[in-house]
N, C-alpha and C. Protein backbone atom coordinates (compact mmCIF):
# COMPACT_ATOMS: atom_id res chain seq x y z
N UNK A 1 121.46 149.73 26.81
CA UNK A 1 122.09 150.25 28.01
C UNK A 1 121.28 149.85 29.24
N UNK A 2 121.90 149.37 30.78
CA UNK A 2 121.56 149.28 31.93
C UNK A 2 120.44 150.33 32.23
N UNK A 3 119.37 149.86 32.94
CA UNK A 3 119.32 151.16 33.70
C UNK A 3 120.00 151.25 34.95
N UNK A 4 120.23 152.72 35.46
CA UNK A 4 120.71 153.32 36.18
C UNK A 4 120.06 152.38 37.57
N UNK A 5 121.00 152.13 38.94
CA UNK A 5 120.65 151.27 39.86
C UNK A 5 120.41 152.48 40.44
N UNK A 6 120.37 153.34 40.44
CA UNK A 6 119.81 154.09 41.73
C UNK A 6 118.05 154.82 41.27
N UNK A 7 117.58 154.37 39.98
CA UNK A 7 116.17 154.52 39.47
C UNK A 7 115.58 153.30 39.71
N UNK A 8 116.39 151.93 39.58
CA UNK A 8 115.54 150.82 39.61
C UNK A 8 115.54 150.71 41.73
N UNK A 9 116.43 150.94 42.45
CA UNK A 9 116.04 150.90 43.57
C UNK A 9 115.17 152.05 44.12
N UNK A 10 115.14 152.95 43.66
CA UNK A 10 114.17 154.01 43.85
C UNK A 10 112.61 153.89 43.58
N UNK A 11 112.17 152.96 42.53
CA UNK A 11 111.42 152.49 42.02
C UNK A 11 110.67 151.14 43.09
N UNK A 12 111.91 150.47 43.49
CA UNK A 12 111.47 149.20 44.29
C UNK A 12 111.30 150.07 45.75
N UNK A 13 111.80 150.89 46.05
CA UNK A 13 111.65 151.37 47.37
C UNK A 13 110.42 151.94 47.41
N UNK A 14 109.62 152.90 46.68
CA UNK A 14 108.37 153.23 46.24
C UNK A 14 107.31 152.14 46.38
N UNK A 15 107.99 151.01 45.46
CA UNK A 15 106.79 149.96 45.49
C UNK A 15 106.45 149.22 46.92
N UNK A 16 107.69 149.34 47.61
CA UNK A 16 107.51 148.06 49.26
C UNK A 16 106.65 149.47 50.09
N UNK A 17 107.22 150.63 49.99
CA UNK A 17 106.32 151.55 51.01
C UNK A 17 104.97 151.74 50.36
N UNK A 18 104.47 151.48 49.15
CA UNK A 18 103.28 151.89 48.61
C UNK A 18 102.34 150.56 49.02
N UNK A 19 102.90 149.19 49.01
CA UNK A 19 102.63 148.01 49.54
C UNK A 19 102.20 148.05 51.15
N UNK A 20 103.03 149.07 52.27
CA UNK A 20 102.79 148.77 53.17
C UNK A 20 101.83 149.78 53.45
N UNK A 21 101.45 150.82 52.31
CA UNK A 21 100.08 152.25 52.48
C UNK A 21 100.64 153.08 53.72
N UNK A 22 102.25 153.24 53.18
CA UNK A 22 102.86 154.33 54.06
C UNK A 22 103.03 155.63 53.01
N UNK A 23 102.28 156.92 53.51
CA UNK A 23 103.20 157.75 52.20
C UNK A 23 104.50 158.00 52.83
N UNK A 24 105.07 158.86 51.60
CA UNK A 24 106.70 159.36 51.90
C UNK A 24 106.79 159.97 53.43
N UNK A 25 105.99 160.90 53.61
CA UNK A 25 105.81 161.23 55.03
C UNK A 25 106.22 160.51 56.36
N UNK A 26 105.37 159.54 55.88
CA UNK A 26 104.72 158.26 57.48
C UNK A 26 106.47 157.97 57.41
N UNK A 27 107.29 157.37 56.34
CA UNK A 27 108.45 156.35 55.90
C UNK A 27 109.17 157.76 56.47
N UNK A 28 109.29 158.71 56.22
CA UNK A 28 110.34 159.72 56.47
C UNK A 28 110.22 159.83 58.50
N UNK A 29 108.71 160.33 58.80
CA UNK A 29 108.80 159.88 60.21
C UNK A 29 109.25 158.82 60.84
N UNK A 30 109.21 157.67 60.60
CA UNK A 30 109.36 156.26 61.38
C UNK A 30 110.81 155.97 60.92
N UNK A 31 111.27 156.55 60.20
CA UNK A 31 113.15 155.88 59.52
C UNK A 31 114.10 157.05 60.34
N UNK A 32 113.27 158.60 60.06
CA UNK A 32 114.54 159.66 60.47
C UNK A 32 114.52 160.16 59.21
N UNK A 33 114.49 159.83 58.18
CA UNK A 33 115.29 160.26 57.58
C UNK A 33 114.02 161.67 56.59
N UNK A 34 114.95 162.28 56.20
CA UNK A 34 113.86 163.43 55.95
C UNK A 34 113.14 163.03 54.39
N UNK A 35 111.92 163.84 54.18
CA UNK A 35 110.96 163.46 53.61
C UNK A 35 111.42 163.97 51.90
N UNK A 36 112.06 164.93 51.91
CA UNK A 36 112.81 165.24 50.58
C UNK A 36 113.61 164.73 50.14
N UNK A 37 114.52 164.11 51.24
CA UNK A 37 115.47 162.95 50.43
C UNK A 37 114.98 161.95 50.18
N UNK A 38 113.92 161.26 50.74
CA UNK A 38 113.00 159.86 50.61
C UNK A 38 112.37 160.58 48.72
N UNK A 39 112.13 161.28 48.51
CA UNK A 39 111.65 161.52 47.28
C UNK A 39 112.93 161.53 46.26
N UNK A 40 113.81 162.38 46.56
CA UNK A 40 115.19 162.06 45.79
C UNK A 40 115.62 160.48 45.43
N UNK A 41 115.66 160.02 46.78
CA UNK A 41 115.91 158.23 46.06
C UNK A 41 114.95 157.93 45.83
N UNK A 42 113.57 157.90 45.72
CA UNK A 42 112.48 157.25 44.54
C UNK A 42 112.73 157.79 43.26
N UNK A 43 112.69 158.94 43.10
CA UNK A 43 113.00 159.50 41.84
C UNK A 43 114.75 158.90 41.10
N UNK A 44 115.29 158.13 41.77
CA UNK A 44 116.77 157.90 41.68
C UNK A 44 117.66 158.81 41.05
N UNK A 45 117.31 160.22 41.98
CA UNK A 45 118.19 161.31 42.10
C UNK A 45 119.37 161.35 42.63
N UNK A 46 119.07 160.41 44.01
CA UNK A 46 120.32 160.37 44.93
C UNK A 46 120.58 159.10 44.73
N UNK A 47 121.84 159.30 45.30
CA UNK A 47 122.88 158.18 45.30
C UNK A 47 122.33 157.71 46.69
N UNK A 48 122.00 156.91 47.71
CA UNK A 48 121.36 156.40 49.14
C UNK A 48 122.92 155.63 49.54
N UNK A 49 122.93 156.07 50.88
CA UNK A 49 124.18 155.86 51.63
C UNK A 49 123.75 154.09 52.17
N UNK A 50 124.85 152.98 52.39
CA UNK A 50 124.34 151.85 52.86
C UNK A 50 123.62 152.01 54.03
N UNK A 51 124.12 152.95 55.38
CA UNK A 51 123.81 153.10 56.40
C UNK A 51 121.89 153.59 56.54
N UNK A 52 121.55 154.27 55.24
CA UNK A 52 120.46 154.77 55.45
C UNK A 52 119.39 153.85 54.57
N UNK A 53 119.80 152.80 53.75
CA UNK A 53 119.09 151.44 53.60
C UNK A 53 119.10 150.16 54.36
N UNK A 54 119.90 150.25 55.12
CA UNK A 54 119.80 149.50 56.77
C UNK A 54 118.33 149.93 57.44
N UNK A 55 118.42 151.62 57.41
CA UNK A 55 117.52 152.19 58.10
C UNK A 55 115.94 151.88 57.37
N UNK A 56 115.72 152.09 55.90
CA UNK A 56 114.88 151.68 55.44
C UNK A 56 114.59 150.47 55.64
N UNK A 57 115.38 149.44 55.35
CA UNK A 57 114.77 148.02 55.77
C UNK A 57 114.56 147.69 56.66
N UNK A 58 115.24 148.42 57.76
CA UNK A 58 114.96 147.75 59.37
C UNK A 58 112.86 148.77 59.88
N UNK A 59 112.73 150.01 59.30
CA UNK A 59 112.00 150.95 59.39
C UNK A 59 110.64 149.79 58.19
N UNK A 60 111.15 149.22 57.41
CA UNK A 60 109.81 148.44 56.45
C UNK A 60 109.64 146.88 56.95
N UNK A 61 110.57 146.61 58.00
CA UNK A 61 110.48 144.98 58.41
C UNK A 61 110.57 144.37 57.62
N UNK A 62 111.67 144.46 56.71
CA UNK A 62 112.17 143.80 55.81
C UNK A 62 113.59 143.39 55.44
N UNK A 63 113.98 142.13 54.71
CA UNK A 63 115.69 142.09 54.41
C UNK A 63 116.12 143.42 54.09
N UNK A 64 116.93 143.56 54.07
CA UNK A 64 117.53 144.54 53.40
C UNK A 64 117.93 144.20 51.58
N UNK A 65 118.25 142.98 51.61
CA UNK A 65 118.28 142.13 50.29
C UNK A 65 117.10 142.85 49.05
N UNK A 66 116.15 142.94 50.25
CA UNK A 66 114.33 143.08 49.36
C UNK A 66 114.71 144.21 48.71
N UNK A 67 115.34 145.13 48.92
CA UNK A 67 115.15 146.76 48.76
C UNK A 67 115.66 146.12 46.83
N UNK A 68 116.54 145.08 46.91
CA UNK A 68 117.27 145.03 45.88
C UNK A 68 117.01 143.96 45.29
N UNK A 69 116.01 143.52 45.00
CA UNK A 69 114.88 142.54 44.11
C UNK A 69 114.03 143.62 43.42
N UNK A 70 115.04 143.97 42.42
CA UNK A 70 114.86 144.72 41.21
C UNK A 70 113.96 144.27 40.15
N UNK A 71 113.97 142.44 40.28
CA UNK A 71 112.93 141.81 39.18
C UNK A 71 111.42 141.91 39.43
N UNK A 72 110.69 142.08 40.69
CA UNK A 72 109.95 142.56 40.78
C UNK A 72 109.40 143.55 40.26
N UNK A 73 108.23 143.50 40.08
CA UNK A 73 107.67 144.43 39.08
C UNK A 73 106.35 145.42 39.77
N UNK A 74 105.65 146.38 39.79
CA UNK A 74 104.80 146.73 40.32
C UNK A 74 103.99 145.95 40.58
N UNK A 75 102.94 144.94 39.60
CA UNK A 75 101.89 144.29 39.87
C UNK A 75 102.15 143.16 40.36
N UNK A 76 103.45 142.68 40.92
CA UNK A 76 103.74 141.49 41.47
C UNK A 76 103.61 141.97 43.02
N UNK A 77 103.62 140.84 43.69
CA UNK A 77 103.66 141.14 45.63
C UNK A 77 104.73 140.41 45.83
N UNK A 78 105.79 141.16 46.52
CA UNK A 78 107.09 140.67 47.03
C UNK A 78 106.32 140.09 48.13
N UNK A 79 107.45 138.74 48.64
CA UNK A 79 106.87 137.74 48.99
C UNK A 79 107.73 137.97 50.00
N UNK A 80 107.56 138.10 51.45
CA UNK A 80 108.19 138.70 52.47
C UNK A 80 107.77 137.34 53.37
């Protein structure tokens, strides 16, 4: 069975903010968006609206594409 896309982007979203040595906090201040739901989509609890992964990628200076380079793996460095 798949895994679930809203654990593997939750997972990659974790890894680009842990990359840039933002905690959930810093990412919840600088996006808007609040700091409990930023933990819900890492944990891939929530379902994340398109409008508020615009906000993440534009908030990490990144594609938005990146959020969803799932093959990446922790010990790799997305190549930005």
């Amino acid at each position: 069975m798949r895994e679930d896309p809203r654990v593997l982007f939750g997972r990659r979203l974790a890894q680009l903010r842990r990359e840039n040595g933002w905690s959930q906090e810093k990412l919840s201040l600088e996006s808007g968006i609040a700091r409990s739901y930023l933990g819900g989509v890492e944990r891939g609890q929530r379902n994340i609206a398109l409008v508020n992964i615009c906000r993440l990628a534009e908030t990490l200076r990144i594609p938005m594409a990146e959020l969803f380079n799932f093959s990446q793996r922790p010990e790799q460095k997305a190549k930005r």
